[in-house]
PDB file of N, CA and C in Angstrom:
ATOM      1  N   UNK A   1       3.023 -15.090 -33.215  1.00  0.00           N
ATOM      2  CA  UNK A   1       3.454 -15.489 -31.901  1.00  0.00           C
ATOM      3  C   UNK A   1       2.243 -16.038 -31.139  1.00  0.00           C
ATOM      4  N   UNK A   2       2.406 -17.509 -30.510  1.00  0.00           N
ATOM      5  CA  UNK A   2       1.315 -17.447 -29.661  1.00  0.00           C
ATOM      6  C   UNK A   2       0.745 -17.155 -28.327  1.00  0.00           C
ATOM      7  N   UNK A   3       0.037 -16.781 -28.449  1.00  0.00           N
ATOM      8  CA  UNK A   3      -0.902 -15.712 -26.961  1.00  0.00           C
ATOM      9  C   UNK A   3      -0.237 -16.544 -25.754  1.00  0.00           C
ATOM     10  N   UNK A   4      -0.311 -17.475 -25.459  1.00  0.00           N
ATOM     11  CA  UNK A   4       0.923 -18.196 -24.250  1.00  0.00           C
ATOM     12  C   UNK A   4       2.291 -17.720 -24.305  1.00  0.00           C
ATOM     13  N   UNK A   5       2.988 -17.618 -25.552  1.00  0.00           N
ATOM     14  CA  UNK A   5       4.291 -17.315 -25.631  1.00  0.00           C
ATOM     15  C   UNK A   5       4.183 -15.480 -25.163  1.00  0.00           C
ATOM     16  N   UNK A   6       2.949 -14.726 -25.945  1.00  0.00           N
ATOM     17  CA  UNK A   6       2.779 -13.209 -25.214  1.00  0.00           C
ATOM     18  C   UNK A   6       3.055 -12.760 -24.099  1.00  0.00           C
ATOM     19  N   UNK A   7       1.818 -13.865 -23.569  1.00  0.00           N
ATOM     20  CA  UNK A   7       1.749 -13.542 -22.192  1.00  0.00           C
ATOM     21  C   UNK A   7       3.251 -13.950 -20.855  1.00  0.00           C
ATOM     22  N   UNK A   8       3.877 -15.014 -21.539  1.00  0.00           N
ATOM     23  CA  UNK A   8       5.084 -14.871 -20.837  1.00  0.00           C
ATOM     24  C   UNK A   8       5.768 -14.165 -21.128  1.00  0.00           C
ATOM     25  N   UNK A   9       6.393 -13.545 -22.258  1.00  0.00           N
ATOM     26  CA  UNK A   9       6.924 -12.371 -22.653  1.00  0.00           C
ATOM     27  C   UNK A   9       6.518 -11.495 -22.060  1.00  0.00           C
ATOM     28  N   UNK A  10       5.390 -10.852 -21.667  1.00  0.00           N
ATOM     29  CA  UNK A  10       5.126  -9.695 -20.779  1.00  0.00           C
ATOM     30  C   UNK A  10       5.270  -9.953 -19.599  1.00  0.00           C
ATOM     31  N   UNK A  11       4.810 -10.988 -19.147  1.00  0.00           N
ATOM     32  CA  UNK A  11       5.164 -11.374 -17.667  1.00  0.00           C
ATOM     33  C   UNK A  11       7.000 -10.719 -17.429  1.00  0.00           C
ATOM     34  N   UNK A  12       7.655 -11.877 -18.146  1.00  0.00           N
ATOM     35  CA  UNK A  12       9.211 -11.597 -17.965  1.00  0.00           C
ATOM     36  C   UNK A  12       9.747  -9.985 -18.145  1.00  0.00           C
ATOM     37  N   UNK A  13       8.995  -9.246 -19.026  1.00  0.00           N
ATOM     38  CA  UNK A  13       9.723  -7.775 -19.138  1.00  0.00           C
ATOM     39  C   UNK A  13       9.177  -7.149 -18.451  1.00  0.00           C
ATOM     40  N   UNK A  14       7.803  -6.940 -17.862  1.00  0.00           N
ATOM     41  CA  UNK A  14       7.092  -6.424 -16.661  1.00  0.00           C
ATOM     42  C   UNK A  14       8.173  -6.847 -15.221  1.00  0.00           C
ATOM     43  N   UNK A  15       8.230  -7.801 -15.146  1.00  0.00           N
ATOM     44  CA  UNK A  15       9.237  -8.258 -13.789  1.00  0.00           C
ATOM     45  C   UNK A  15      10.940  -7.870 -14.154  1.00  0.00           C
ATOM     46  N   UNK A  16      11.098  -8.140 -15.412  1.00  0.00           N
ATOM     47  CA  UNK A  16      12.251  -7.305 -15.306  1.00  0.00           C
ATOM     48  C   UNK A  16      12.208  -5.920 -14.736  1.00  0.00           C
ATOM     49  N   UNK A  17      11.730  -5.468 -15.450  1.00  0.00           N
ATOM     50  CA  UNK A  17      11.285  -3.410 -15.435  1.00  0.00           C
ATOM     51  C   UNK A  17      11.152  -3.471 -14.093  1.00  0.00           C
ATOM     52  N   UNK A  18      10.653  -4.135 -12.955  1.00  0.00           N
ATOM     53  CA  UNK A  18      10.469  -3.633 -11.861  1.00  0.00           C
ATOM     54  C   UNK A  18      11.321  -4.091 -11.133  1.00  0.00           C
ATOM     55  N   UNK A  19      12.143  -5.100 -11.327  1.00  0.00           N
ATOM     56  CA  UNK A  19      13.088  -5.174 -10.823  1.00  0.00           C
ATOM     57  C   UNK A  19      14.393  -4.083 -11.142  1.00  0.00           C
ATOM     58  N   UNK A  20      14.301  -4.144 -12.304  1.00  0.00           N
ATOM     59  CA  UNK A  20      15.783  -2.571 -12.258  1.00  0.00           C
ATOM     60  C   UNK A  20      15.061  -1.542 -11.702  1.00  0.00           C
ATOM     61  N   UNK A  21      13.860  -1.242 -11.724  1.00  0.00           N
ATOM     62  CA  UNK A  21      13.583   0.593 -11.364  1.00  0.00           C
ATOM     63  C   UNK A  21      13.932   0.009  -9.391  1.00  0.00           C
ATOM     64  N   UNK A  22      13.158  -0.942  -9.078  1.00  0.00           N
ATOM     65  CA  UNK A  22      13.739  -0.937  -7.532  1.00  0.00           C
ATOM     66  C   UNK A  22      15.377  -0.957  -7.294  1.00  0.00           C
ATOM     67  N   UNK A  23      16.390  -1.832  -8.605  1.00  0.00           N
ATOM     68  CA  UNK A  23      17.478  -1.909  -8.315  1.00  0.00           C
ATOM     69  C   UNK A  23      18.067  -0.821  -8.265  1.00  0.00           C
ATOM     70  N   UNK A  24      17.804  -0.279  -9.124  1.00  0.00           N
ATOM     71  CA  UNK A  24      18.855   1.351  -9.769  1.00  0.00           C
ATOM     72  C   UNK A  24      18.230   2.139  -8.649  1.00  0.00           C
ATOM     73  N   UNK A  25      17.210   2.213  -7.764  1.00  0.00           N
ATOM     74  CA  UNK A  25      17.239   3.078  -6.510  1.00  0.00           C
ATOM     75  C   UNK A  25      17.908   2.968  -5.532  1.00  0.00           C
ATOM     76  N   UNK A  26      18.004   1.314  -4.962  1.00  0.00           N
ATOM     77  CA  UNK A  26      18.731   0.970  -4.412  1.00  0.00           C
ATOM     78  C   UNK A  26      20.500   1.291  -4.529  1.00  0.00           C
ATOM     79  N   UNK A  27      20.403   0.586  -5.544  1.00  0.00           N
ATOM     80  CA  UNK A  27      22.007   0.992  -6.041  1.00  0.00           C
ATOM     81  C   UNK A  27      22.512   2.800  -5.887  1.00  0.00           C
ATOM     82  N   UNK A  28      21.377   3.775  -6.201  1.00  0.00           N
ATOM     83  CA  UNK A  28      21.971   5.105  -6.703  1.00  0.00           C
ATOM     84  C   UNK A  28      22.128   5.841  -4.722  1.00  0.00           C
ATOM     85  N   UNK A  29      21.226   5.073  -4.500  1.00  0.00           N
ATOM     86  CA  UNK A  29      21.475   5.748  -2.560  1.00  0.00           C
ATOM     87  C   UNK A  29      22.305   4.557  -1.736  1.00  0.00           C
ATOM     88  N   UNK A  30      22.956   3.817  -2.365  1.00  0.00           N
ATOM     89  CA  UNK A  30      23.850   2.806  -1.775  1.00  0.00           C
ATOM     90  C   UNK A  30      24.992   3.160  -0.947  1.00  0.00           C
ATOM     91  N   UNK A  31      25.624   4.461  -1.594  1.00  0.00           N
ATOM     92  CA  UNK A  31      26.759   4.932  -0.783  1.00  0.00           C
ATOM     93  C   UNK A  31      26.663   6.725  -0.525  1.00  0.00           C
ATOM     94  N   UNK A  32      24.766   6.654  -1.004  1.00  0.00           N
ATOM     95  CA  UNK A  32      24.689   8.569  -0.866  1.00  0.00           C
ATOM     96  C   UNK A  32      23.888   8.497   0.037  1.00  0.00           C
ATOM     97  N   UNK A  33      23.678   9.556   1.118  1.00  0.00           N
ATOM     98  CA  UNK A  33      22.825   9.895   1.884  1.00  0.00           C
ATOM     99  C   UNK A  33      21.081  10.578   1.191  1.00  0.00           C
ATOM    100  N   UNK A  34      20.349  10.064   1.793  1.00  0.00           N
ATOM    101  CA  UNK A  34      18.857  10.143   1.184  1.00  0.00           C
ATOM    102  C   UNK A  34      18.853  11.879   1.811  1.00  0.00           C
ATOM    103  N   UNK A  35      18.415  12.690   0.970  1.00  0.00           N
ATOM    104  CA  UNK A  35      17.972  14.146   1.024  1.00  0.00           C
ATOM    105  C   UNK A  35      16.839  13.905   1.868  1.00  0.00           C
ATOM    106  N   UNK A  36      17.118  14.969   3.305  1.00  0.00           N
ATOM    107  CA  UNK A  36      15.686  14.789   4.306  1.00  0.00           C
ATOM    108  C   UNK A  36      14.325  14.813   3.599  1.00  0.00           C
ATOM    109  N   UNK A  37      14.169  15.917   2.816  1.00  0.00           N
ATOM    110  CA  UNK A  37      12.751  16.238   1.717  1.00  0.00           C
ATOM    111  C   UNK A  37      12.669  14.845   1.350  1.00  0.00           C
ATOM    112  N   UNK A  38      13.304  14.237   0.461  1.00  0.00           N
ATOM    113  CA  UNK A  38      12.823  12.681  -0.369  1.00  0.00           C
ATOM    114  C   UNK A  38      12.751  11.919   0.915  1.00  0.00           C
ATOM    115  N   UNK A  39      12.980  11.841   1.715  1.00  0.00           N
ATOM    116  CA  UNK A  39      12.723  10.811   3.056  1.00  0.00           C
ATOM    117  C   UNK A  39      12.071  11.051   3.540  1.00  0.00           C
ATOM    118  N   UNK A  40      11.188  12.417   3.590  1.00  0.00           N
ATOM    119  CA  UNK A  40       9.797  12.852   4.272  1.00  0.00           C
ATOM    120  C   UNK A  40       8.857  12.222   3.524  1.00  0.00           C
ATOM    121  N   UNK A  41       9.097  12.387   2.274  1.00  0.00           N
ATOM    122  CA  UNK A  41       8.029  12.501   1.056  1.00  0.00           C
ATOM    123  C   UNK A  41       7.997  11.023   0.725  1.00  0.00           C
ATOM    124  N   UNK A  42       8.542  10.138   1.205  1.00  0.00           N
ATOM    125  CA  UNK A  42       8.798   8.752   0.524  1.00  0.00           C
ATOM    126  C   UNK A  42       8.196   7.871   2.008  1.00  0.00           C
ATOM    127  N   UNK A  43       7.709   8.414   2.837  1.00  0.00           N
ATOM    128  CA  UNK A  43       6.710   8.472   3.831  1.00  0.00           C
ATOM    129  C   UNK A  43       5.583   8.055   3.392  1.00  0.00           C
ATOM    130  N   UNK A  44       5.393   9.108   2.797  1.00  0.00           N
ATOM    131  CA  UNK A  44       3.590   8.929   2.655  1.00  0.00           C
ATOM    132  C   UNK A  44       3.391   8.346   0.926  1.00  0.00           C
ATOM    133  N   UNK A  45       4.374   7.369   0.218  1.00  0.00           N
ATOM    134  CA  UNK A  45       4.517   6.597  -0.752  1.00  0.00           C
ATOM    135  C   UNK A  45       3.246   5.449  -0.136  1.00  0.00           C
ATOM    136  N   UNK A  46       3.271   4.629   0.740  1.00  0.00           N
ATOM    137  CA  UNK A  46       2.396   3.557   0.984  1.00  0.00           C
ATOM    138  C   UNK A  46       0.800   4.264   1.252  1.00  0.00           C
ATOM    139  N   UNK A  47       0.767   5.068   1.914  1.00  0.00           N
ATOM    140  CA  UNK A  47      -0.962   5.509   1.800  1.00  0.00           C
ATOM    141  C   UNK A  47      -1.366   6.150   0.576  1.00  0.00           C
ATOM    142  N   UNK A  48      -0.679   6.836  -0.134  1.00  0.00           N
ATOM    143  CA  UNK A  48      -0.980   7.341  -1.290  1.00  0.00           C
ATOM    144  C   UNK A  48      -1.280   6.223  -2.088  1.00  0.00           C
ATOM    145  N   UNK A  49      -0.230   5.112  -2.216  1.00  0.00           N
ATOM    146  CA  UNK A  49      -0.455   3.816  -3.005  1.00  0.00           C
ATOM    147  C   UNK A  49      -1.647   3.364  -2.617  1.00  0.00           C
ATOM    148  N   UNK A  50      -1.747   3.280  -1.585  1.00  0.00           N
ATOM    149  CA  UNK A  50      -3.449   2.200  -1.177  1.00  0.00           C
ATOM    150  C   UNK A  50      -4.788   2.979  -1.229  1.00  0.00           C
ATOM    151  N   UNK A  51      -4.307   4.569  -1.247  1.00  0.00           N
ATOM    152  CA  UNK A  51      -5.414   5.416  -1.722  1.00  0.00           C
ATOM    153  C   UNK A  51      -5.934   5.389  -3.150  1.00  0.00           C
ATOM    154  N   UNK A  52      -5.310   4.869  -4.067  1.00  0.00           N
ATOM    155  CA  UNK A  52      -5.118   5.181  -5.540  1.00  0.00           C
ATOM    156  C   UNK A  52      -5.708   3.491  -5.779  1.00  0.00           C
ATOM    157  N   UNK A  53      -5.220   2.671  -4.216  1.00  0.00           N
ATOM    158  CA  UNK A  53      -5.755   1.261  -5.857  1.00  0.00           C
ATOM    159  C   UNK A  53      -6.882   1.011  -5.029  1.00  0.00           C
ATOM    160  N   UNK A  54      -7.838   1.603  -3.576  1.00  0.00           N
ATOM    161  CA  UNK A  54      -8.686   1.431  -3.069  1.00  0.00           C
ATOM    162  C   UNK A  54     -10.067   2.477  -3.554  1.00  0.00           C
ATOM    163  N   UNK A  55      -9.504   3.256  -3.518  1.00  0.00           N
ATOM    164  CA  UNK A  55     -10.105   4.436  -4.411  1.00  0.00           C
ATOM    165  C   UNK A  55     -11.371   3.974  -5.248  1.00  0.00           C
ATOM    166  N   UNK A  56     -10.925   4.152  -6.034  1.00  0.00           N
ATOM    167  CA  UNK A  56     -11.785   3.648  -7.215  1.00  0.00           C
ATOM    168  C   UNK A  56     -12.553   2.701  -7.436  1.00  0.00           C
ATOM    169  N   UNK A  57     -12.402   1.627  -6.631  1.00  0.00           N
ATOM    170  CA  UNK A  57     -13.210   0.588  -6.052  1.00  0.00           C
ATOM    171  C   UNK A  57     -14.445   0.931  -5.741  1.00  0.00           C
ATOM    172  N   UNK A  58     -14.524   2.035  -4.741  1.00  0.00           N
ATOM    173  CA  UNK A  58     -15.204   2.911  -4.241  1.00  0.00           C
ATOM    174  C   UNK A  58     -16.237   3.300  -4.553  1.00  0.00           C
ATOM    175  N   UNK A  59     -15.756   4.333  -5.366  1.00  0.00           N
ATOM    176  CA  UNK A  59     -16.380   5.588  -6.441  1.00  0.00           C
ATOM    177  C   UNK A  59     -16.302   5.716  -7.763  1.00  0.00           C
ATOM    178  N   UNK A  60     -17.246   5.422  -8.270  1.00  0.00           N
ATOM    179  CA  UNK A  60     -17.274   5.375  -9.828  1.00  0.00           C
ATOM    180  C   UNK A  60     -17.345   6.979 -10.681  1.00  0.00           C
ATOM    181  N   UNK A  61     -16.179   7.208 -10.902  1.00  0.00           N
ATOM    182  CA  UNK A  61     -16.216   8.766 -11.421  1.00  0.00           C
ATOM    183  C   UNK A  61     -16.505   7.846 -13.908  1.00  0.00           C
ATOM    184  N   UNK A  62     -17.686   9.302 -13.605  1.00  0.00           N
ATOM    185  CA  UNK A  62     -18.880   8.838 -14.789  1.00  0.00           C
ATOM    186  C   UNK A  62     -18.504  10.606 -15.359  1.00  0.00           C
ATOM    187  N   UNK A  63     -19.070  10.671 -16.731  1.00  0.00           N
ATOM    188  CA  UNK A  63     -19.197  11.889 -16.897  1.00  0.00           C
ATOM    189  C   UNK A  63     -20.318  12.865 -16.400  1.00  0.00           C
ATOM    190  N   UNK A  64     -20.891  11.504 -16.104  1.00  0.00           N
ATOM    191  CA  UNK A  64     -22.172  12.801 -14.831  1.00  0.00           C
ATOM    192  C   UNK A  64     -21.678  13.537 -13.887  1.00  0.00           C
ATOM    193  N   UNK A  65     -20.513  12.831 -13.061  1.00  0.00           N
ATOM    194  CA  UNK A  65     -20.046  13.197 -11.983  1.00  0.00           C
ATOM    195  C   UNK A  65     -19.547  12.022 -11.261  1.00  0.00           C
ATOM    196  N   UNK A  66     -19.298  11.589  -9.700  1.00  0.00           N
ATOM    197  CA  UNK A  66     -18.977  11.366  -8.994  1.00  0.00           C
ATOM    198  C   UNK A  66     -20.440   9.850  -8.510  1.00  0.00           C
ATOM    199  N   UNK A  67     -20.074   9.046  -7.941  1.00  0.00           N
ATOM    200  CA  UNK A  67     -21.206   8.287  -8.278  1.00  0.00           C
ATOM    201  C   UNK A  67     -20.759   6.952  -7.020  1.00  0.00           C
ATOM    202  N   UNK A  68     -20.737   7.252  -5.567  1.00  0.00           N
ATOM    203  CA  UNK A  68     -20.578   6.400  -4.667  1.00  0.00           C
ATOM    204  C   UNK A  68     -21.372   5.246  -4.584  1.00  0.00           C
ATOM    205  N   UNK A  69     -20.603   4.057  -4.471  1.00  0.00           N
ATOM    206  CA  UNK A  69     -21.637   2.588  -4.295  1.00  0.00           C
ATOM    207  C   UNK A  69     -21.719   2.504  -2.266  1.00  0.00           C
ATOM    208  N   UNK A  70     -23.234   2.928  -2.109  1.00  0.00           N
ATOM    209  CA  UNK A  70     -23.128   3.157  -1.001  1.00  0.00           C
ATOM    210  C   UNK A  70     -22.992   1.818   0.035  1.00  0.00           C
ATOM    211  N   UNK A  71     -23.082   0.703  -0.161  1.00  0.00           N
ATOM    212  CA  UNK A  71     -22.375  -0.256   0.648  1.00  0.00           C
ATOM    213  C   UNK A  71     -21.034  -0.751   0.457  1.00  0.00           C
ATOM    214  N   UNK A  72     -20.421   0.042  -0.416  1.00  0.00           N
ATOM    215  CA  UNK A  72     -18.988  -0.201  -0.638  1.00  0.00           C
ATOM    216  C   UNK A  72     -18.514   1.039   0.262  1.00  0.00           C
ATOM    217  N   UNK A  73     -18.628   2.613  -0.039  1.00  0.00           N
ATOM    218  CA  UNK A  73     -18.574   3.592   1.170  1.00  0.00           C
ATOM    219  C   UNK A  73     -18.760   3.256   2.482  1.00  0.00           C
ATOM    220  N   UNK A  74     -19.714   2.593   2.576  1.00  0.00           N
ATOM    221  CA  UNK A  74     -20.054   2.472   4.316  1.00  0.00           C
ATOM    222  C   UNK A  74     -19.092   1.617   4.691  1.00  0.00           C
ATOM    223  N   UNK A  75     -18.602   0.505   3.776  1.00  0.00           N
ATOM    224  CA  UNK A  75     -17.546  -0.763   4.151  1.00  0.00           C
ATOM    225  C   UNK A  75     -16.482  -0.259   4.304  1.00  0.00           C
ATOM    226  N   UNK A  76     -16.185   0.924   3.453  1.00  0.00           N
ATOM    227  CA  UNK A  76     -14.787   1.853   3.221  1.00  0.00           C
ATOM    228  C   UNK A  76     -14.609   2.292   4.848  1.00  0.00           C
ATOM    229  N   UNK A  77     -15.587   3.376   5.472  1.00  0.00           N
ATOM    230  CA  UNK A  77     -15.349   3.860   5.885  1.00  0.00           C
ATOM    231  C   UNK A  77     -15.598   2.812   7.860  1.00  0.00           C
ATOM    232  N   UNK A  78     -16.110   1.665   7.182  1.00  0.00           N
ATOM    233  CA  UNK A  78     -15.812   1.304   8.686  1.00  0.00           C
ATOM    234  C   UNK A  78     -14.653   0.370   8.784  1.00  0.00           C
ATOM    235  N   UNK A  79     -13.982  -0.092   7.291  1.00  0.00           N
ATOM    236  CA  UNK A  79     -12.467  -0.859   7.889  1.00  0.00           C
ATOM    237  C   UNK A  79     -11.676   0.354   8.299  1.00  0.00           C
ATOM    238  N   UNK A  80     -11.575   1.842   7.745  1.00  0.00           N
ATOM    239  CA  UNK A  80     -11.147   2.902   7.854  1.00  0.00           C
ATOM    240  C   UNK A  80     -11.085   2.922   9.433  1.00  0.00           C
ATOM    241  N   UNK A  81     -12.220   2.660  10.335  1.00  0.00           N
ATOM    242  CA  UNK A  81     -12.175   3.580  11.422  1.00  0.00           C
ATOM    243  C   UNK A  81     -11.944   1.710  12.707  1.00  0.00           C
ATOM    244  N   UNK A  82     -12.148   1.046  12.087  1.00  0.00           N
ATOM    245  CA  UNK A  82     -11.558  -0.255  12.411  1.00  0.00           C
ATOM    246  C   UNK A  82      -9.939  -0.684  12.507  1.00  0.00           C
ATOM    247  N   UNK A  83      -9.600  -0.037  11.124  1.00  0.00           N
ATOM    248  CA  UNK A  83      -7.908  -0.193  11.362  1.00  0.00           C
ATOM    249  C   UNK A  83      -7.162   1.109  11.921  1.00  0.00           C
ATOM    250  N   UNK A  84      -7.855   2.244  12.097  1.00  0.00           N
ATOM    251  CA  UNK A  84      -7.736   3.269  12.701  1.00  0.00           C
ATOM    252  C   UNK A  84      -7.423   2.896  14.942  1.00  0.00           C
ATOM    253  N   UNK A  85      -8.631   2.494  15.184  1.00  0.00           N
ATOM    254  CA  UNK A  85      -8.331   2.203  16.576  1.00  0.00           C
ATOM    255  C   UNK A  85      -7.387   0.644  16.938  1.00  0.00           C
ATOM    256  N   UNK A  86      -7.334  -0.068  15.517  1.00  0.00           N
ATOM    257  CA  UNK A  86      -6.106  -1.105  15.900  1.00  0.00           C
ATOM    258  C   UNK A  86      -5.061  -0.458  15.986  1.00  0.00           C
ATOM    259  N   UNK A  87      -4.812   0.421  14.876  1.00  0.00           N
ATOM    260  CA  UNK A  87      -2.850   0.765  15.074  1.00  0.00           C
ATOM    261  C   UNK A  87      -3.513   1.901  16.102  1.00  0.00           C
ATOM    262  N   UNK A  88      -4.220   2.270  17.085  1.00  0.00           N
ATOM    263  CA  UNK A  88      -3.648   3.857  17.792  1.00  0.00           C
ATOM    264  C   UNK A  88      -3.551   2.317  19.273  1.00  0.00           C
ATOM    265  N   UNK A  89      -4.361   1.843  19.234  1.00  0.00           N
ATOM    266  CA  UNK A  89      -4.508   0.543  20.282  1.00  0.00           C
ATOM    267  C   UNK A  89      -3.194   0.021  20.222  1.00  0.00           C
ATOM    268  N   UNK A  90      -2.888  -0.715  19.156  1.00  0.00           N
ATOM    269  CA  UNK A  90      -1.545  -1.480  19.581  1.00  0.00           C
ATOM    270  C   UNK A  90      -0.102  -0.402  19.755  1.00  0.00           C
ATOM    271  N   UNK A  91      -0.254   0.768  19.035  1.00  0.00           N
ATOM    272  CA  UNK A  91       0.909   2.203  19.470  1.00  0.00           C
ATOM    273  C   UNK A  91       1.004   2.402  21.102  1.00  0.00           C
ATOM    274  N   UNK A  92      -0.426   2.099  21.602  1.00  0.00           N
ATOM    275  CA  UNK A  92      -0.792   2.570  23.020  1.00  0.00           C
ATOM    276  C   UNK A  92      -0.156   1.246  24.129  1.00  0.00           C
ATOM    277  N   UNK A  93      -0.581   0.544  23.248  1.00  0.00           N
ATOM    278  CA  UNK A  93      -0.015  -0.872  24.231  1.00  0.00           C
ATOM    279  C   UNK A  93       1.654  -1.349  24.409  1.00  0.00           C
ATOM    280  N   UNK A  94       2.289  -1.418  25.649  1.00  0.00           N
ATOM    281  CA  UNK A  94       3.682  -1.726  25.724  1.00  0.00           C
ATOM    282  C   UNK A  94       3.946  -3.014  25.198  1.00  0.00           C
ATOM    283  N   UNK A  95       4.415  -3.281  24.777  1.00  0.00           N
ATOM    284  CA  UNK A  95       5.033  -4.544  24.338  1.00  0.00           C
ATOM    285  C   UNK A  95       4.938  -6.175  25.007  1.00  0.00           C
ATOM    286  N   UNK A  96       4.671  -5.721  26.588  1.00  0.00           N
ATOM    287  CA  UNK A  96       4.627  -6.859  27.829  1.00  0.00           C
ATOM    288  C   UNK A  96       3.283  -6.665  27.469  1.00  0.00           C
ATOM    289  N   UNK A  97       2.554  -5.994  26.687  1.00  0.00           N
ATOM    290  CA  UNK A  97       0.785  -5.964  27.361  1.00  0.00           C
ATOM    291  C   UNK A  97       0.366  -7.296  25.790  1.00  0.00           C
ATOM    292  N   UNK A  98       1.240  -7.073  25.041  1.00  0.00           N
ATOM    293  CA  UNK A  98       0.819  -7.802  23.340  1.00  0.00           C
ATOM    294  C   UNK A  98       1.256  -9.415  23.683  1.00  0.00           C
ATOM    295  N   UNK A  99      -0.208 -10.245  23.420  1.00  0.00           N
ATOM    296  CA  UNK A  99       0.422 -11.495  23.618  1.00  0.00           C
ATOM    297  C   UNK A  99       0.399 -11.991  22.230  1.00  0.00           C
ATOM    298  N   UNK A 100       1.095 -13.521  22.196  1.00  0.00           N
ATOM    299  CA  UNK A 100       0.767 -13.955  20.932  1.00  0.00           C
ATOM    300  C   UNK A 100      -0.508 -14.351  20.800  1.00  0.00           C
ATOM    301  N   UNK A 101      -1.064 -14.682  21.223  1.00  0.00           N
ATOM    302  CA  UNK A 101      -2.234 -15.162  20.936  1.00  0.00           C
ATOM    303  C   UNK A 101      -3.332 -14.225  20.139  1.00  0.00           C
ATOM    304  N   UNK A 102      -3.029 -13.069  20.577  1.00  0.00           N
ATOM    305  CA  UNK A 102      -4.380 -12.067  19.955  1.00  0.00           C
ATOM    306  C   UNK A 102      -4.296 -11.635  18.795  1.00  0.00           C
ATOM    307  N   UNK A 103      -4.584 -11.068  17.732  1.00  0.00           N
ATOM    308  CA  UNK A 103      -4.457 -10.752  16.952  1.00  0.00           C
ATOM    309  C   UNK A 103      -3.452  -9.546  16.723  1.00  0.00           C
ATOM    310  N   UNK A 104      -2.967  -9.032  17.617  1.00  0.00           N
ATOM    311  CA  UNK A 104      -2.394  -7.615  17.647  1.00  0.00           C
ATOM    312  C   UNK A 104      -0.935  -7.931  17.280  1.00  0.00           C
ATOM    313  N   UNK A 105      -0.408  -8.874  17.398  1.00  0.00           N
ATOM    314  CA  UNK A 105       1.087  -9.249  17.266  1.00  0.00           C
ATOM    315  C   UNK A 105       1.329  -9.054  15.221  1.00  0.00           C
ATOM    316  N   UNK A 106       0.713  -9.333  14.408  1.00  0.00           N
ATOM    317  CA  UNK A 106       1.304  -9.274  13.241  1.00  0.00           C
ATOM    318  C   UNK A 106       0.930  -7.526  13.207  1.00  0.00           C
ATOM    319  N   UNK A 107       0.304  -6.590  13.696  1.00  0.00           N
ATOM    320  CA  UNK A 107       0.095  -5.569  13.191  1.00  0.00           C
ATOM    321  C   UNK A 107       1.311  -4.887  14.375  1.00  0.00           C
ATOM    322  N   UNK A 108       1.793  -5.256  15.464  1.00  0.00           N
ATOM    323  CA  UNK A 108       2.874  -4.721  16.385  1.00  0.00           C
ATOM    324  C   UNK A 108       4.237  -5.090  15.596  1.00  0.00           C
ATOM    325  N   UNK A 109       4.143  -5.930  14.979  1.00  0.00           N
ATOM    326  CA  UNK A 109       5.624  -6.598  14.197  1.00  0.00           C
ATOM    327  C   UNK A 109       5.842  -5.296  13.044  1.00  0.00           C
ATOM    328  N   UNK A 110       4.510  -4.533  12.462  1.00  0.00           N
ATOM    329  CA  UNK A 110       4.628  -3.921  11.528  1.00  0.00           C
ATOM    330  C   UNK A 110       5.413  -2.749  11.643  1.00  0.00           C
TER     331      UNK A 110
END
């Protein structure tokens, strides 16, 4: 088989596969009510996700141990405290206060 023909083959069954696992969720709570527990817990699905693929970026876990790239940490931790006072800023701001113009409108839409 050739490596072009592979690689679309995986492409297509990778996008299949994720298309049924989103469908068949959709479909199985279509006419059932979501259990409060799985609707708490399906909450904190998006930070866990961005913890897991930001992560590691990060911190290089070695069999020595633990092994921070310290201008990647320091970068970590100041978009951290950067997107931290945007969303408590735009939560704080009424709606008449958000213009279009500023940057705050695609993160108020969110």
């Amino acid at each position: 088989m050739d490596a072009t023909l592979k690689l679309w083959a995986v492409i297509l069954v990778v996008g299949a596969l994720n298309y049924l696992s989103r469908l068949s969720f959709i479909a199985f709570f279509a006419r059932r009510t979501m259990p409060p527990m799985l609707a708490r817990a399906l909450r904190y699905v998006p930070a866990a996700m961005l913890t897991a693929l930001v992560l590691p970026m990060v911190i290089d876990v070695t069999p020595q141990g633990l092994h921070p790239h310290t201008p990647k940490v320091i970068a970590a931790v100041i978009a951290t405290v950067v997107a931290w006072f945007a969303v408590t800023l735009t939560f704080a701001l009424k709606p008449t206060q958000i213009r279009r113009g500023s940057g705050l409108v695609a993160i108020a839409r969110f």
